[in-house]
Protein backbone atom coordinates (compact mmCIF):
# COMPACT_ATOMS: atom_id res chain seq x y z
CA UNK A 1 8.24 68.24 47.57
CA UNK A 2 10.21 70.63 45.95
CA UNK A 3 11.38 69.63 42.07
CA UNK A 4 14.61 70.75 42.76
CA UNK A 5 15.11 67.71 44.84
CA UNK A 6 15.51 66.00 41.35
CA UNK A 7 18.25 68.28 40.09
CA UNK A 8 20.88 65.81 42.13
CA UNK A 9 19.78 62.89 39.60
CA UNK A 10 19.61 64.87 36.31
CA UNK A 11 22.12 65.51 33.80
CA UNK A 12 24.19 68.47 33.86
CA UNK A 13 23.66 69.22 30.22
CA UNK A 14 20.63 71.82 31.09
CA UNK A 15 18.22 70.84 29.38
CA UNK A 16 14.46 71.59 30.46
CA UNK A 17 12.91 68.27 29.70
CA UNK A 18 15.56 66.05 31.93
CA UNK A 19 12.68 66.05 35.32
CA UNK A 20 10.00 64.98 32.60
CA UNK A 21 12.48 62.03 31.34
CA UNK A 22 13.10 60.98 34.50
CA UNK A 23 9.73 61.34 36.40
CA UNK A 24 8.13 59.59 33.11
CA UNK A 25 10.69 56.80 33.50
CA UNK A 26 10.29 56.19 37.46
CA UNK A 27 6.10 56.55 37.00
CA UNK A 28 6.16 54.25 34.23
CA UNK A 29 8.86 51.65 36.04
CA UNK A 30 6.90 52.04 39.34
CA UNK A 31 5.41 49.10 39.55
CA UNK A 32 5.54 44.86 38.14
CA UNK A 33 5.68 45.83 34.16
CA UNK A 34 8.32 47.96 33.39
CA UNK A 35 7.83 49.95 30.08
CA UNK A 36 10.54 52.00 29.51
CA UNK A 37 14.32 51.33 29.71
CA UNK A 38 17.49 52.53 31.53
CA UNK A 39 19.92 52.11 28.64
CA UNK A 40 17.39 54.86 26.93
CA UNK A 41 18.27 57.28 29.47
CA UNK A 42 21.91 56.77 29.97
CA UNK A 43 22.69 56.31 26.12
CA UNK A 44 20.32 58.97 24.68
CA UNK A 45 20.17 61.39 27.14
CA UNK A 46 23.03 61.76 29.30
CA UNK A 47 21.58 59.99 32.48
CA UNK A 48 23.88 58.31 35.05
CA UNK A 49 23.17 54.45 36.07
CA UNK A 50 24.40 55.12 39.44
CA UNK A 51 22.26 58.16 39.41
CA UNK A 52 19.10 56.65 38.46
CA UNK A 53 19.55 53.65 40.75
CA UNK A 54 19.31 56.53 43.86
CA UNK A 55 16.39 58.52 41.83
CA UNK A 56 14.02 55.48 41.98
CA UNK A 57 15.05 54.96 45.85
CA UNK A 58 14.27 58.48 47.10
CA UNK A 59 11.16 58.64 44.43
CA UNK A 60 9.47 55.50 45.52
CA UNK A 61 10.03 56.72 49.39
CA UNK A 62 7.38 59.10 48.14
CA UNK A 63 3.58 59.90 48.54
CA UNK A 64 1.63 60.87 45.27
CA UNK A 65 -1.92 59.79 45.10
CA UNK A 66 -3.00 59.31 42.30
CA UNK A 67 -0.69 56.91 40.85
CA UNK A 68 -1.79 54.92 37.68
CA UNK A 69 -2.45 50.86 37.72
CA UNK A 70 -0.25 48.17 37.02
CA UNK A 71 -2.28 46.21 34.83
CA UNK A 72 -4.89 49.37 33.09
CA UNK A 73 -7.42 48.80 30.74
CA UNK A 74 -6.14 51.30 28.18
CA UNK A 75 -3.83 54.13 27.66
CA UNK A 76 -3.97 57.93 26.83
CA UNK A 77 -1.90 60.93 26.62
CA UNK A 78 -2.85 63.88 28.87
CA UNK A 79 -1.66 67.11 26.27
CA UNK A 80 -2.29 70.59 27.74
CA UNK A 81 -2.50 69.04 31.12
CA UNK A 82 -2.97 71.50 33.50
CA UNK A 83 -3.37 69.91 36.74
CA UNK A 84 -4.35 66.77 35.50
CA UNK A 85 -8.58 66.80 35.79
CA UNK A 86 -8.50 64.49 32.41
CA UNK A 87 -6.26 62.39 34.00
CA UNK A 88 -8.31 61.84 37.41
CA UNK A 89 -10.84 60.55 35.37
CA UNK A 90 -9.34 58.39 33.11
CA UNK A 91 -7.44 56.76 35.45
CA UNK A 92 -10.42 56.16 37.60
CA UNK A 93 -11.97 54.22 34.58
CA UNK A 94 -8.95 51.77 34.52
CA UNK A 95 -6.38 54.24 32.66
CA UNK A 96 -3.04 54.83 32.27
CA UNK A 97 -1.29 57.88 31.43
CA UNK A 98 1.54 57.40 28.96
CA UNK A 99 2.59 61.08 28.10
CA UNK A 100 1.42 64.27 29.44
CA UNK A 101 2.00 67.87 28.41
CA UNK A 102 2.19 71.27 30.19
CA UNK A 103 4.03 74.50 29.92
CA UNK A 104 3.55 76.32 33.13
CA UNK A 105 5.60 75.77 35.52
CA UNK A 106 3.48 75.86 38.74
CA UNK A 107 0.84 73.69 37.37
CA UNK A 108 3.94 70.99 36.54
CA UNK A 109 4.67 71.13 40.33
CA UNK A 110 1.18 70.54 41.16
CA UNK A 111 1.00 67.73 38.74
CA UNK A 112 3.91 66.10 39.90
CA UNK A 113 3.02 66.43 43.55
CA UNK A 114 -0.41 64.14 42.80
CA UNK A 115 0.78 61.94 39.81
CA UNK A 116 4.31 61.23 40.13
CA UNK A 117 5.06 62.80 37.08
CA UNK A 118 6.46 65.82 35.54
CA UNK A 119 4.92 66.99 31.95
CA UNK A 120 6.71 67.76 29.14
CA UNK A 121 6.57 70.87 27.91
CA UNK A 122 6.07 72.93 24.84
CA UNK A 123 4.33 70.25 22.65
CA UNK A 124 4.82 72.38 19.96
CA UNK A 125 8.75 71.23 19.94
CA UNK A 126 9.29 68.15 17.25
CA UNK A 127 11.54 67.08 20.47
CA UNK A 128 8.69 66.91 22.35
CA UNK A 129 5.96 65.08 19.98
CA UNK A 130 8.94 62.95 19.53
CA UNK A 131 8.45 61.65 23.05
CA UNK A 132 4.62 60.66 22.69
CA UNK A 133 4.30 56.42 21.89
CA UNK A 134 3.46 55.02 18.95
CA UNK A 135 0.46 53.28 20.95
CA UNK A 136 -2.00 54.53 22.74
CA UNK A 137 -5.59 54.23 23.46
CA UNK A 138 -7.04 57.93 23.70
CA UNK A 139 -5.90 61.39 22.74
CA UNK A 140 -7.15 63.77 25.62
CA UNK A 141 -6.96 67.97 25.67
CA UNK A 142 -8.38 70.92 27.08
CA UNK A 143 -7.06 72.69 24.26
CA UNK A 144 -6.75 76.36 23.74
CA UNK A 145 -9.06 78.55 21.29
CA UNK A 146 -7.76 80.40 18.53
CA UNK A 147 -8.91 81.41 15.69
CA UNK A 148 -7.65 80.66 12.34
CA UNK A 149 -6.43 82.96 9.67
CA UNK A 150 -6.37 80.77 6.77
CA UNK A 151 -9.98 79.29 7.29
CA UNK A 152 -11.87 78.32 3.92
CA UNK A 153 -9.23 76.81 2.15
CA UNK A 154 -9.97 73.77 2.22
CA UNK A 155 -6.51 72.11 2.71
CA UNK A 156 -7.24 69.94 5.97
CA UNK A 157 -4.56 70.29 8.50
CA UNK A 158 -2.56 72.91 6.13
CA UNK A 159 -5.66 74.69 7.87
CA UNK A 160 -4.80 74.99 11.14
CA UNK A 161 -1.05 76.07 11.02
CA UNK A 162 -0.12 78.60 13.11
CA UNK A 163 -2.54 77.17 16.27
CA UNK A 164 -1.86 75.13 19.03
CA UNK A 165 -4.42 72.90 17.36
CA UNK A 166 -1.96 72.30 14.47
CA UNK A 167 -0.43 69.92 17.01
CA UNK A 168 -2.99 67.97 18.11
CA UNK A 169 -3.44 67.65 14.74
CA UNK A 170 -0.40 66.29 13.79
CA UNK A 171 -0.65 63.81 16.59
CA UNK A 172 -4.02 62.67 15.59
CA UNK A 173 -2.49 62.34 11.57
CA UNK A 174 0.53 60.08 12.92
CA UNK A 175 -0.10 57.89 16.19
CA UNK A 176 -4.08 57.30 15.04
CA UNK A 177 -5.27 56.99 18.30
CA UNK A 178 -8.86 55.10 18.97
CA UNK A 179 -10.75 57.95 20.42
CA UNK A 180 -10.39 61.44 21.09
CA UNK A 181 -11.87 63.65 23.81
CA UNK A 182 -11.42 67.32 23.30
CA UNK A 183 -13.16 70.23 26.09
CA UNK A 184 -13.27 73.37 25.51
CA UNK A 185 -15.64 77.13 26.33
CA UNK A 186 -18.53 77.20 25.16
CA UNK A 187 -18.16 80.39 22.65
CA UNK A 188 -16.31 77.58 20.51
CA UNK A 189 -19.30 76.95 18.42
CA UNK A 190 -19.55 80.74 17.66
CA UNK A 191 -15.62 81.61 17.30
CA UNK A 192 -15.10 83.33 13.87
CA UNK A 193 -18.80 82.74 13.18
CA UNK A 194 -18.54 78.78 13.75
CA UNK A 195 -15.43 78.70 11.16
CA UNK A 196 -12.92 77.82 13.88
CA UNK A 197 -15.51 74.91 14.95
CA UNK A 198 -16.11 73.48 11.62
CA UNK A 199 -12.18 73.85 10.58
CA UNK A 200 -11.66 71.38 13.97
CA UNK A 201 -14.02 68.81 12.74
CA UNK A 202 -13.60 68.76 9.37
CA UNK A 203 -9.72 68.13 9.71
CA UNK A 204 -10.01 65.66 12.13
CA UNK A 205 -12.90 63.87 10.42
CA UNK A 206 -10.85 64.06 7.12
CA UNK A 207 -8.15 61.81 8.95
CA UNK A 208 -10.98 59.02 9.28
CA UNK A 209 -12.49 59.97 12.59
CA UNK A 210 -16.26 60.53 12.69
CA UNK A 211 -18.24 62.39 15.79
CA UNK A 212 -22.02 62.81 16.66
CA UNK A 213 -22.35 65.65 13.89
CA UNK A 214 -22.72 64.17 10.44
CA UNK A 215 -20.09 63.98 8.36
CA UNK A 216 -22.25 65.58 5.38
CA UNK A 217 -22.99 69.00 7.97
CA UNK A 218 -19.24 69.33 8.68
CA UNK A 219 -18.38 69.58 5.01
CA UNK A 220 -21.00 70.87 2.98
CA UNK A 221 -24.24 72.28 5.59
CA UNK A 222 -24.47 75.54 6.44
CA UNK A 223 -22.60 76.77 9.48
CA UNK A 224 -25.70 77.58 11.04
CA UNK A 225 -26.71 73.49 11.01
CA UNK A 226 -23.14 72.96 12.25
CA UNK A 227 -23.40 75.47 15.20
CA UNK A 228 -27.28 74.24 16.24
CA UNK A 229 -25.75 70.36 16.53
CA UNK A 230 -22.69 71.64 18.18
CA UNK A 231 -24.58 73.22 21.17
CA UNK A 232 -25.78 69.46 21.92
CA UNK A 233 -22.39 68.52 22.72
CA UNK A 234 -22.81 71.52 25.43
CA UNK A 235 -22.90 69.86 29.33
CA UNK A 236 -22.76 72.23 32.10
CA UNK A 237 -21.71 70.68 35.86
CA UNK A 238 -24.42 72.16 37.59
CA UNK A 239 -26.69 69.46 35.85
CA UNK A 240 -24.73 66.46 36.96
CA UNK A 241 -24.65 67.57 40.85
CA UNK A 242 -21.85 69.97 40.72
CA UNK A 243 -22.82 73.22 41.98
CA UNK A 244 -21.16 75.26 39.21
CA UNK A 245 -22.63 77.04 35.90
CA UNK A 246 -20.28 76.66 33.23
CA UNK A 247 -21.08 75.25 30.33
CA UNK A 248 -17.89 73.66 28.33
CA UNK A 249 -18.79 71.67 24.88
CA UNK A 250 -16.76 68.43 25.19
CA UNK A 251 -16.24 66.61 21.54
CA UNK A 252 -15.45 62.80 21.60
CA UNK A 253 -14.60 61.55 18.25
CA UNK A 254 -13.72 57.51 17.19
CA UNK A 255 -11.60 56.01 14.92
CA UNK A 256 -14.42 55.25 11.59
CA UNK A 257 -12.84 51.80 11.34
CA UNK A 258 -14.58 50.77 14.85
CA UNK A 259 -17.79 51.30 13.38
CA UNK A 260 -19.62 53.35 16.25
CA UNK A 261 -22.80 54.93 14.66
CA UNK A 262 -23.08 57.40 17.33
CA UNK A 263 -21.75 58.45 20.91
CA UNK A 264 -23.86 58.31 23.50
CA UNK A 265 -23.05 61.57 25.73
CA UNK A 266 -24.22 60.68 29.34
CA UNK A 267 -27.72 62.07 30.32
CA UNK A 268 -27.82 64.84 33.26
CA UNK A 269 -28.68 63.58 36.66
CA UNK A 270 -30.46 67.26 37.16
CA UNK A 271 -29.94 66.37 41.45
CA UNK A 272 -30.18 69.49 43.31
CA UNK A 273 -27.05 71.51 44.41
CA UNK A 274 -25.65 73.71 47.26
CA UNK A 275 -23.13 75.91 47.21
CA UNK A 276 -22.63 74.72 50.85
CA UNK A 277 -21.67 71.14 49.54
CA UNK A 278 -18.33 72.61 49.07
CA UNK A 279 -17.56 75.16 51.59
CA UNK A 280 -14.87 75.25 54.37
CA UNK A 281 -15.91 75.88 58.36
CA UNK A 282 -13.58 77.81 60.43
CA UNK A 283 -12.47 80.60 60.93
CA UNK A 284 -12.01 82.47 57.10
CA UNK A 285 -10.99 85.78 58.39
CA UNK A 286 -8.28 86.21 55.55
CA UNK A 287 -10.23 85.44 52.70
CA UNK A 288 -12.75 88.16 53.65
CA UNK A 289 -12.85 91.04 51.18
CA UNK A 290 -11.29 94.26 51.88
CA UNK A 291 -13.21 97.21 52.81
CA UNK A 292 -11.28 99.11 50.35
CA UNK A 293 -11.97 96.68 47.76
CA UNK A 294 -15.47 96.08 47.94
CA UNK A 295 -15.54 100.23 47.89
CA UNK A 296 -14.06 99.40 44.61
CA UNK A 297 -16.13 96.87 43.53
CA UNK A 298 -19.37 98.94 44.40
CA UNK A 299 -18.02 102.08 42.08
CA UNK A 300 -17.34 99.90 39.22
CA UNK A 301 -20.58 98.36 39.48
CA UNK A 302 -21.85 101.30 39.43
CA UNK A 303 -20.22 103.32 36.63
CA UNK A 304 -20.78 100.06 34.20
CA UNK A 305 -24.91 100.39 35.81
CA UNK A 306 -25.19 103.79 34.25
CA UNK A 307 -22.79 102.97 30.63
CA UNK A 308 -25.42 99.89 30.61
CA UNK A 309 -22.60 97.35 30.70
CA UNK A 310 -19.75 95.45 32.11
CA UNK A 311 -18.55 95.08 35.79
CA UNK A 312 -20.70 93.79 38.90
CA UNK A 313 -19.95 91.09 41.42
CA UNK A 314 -21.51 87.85 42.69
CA UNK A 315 -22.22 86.97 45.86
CA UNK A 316 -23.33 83.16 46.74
CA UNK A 317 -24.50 81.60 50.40
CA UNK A 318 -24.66 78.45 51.17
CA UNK A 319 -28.09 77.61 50.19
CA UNK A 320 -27.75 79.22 46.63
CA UNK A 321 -28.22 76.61 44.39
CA UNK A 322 -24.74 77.05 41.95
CA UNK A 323 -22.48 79.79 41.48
CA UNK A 324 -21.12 81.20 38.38
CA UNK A 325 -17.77 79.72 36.77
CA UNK A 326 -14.78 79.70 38.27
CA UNK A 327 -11.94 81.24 35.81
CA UNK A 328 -8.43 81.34 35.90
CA UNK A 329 -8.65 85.11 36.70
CA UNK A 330 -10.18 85.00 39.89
CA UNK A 331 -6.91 85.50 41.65
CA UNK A 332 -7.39 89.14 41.21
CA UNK A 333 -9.72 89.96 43.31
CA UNK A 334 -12.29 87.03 43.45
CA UNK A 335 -15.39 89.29 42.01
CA UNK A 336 -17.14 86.51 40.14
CA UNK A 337 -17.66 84.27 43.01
CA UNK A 338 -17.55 85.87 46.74
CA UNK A 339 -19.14 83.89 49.44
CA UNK A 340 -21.89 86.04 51.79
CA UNK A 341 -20.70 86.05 55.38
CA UNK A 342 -22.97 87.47 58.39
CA UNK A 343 -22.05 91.03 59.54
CA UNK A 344 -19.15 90.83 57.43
CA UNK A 345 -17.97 91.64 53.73
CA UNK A 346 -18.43 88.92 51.59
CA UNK A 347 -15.30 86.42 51.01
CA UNK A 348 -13.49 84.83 48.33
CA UNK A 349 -13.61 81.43 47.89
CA UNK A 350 -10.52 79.48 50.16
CA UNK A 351 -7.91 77.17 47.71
CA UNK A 352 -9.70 74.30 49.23
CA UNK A 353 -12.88 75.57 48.31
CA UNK A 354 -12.09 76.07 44.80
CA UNK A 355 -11.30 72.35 44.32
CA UNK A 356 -14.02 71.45 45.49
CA UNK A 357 -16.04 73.39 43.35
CA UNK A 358 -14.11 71.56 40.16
CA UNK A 359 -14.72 68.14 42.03
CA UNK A 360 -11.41 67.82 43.14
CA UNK A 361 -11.20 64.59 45.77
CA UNK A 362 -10.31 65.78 49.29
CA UNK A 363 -7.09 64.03 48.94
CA UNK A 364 -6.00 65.77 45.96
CA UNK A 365 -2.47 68.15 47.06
CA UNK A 366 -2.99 71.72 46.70
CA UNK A 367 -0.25 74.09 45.44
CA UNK A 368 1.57 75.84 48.37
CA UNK A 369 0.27 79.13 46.74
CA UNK A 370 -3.05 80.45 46.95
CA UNK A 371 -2.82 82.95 43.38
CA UNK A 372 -1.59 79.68 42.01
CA UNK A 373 -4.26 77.43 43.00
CA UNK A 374 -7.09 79.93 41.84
CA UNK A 375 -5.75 80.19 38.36
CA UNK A 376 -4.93 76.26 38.29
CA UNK A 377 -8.64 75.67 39.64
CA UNK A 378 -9.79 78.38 37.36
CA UNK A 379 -8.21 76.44 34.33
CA UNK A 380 -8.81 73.22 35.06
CA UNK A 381 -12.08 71.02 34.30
CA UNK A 382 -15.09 69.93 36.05
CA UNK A 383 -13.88 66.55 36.65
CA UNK A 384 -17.27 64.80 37.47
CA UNK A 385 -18.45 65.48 34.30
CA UNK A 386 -15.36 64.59 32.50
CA UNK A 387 -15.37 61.62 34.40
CA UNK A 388 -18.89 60.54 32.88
CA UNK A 389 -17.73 61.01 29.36
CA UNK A 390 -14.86 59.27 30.22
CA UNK A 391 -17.05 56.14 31.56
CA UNK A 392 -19.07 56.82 28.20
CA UNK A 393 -15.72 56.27 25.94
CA UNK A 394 -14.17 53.55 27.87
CA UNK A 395 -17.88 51.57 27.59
CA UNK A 396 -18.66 52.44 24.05
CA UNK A 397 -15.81 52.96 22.19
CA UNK A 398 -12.60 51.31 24.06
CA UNK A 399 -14.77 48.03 24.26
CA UNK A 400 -14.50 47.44 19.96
């Protein structure tokens, strides 16, 4: 459905965060414990009883699949949520998603369309943060990269101003969550020459959090020690059955009072792949690439040839054995992973396709738009593999 369906329910006050309110309400009061209240809504935020009474009608007349548990295990918040691939896997390990976070707009939709819920959104707002409970279990993100200007000063989260980082951050400082899980590229550990890295750890190991790197290498080794332990917190899908190189460094930090001497990471099943584990039949005519734009591709390939760098394409078939990653960019014109076809140009991957390739489940609603569910797919996570860590952190460290 459309979120504009909701606009009947919401206040007439315009402001953005109204669907979030309400969706967060009806997900969290869907079911035998309610958790949040209606005099919240109507006194606080302009909501109408009457109003509300009709929203939970028409939304519980509603399909979303994956809807949390009554009764979970734990909570977590879900903060630059994409299209939820943190979530899939937490709630699979007896989760429940208490807050989630996302600015752009056509990832919200998708979100909503599969959880139920609409994200907040800028969680740089104090409005926002201000919406995140006092309790809850783990702090999840697929956070941005950015370096920081300020590194070296030594002033803990004074450090990271200026970042989206700040804000995790400053949730970490107040709501002292017992874990966190944090994924992010690979060129983390070398960003700013492995300051950006050490600046993460050391300010959230300075609020009493400790992680599989020593506490002694964050502050005082050399950056080069720091960078060499990093790149064992460096998992790549294609070595837990996903046929997919890209290599992501996922950081899970605990709470020092639960006294966890180390995190055990979980150990690649190295089971052979096919790219033809997650291809489409049928007939694929439209995805098939252009004749003008493979005439494209073929001259950039080979002006970058003779400049020795840059530009060339990838073509996959069914028995290669991975492909290369899939990036938010690929709605432009597919070149990092095309699909070999016989007697025909190669093809882009379908929307479908792409899901799969993330680990997706079959049931899981696509967005209407093709562009938009490359770059979602493209931004999202491998969930298979953050669904081991997440068995790893609800076994090890949710169990203290």
């Amino acid at each position: 459905m459309n979120l504009e369906e909701f606009d009947a329910f919401l206040p007439q006050n315009g402001y953005e965060e109204n669907a979030a309110i309400l969706t967060h309400y009806l997900m969290m009061n869907n079911g035998k414990k309610k958790t949040m209240k209606k005099k919240v809504l109507v006194n606080e935020y302009g909501f109408e009883e009457g109003k509300l009474k009709q929203a939970e009608k028409f939304y519980n007349e509603l399909d979303f699949p994956f809807q949390p548990q009554d009764n979970p295990n734990f909570t977590f918040i879900d903060l630059f949520a994409g299209i939820g691939g943190f979530r899939l896997a937490m709630q699979a390990h007896g989760g429940k998603c208490v807050f989630s976070s996302e600015w752009d707009k056509a990832a919200k939709q998708t979100y909503f369309n599969n959880y139920g819920e609409v994200p907040f959104g800028d969680i740089t707002k104090p409005e926002i943060k201000a919406q995140i409970p006092d309790n809850f279990d783990v702090l999840c993100a697929g956070f941005p990269c950015q370096p920081f200007s300020n590194i070296g000063l030594r002033k803990g989260i004074e450090d990271t101003r200026g970042t989206l980082f700040y804000h995790i951050a400053e949730i970490l400082k107040e709501k002292r969550p017992k874990a966190v899980f944090l994924e992010n590229v690979r060129g983390l550990i070398s960003n700013d020459e492995g300051r950006t890295l050490k600046v993460i750890l050391q300010t959230i190991t300075g609020m009493g959090y400790v992680c599989n790197i020593s506490q002694e290498t964050i502050e005082n080794g050399p950056i080069a020690n720091l960078k060499k332990d990093a790149t064992k917190l460096v998992f790549n899908p294609k070595d837990f059955g996903i046929p997919q190189n890209r290599p992501r460094i996922y950081i899970v930090l605990w709470r020092a009072d639960l006294n966890l001497e180390k995190f055990d990471y979980p150990k690649p099943t190295h089971e052979k792949t096919r790219v033809g584990q997650i291809l489409e039949r049928g007939n694929l005519e439209k995805y098939t690439i252009s004749d003008k734009l493979w005439e494209g591709f073929e001259r950039r390939k080979k002006r970058n040839e003779e400049k020795g760098n840059g530009f060339s394409y990838s073509v996959f078939n069914a028995d290669s054995s991975y492909t290369s990653a899939l990036l938010r960019r690929y709605y432009k014109d597919g070149h990092e992973i095309l699909i070999s076809q016989k007697e025909k140009k190669p093809r882009k991957l379908t929307p479908r396709e792409a899901a799969n390739l993330q680990g997706f489940p079959r049931n899981f609603k696509l967005p209407l738009s093709t562009s938009s569910a490359y770059q979602q797919f493209g931004n999202s996570v491998a969930v298979p593999l953050v669904d081991k860590v997440a068995e790893q952190i609800v076994n090890q460290i949710l169990s203290k």
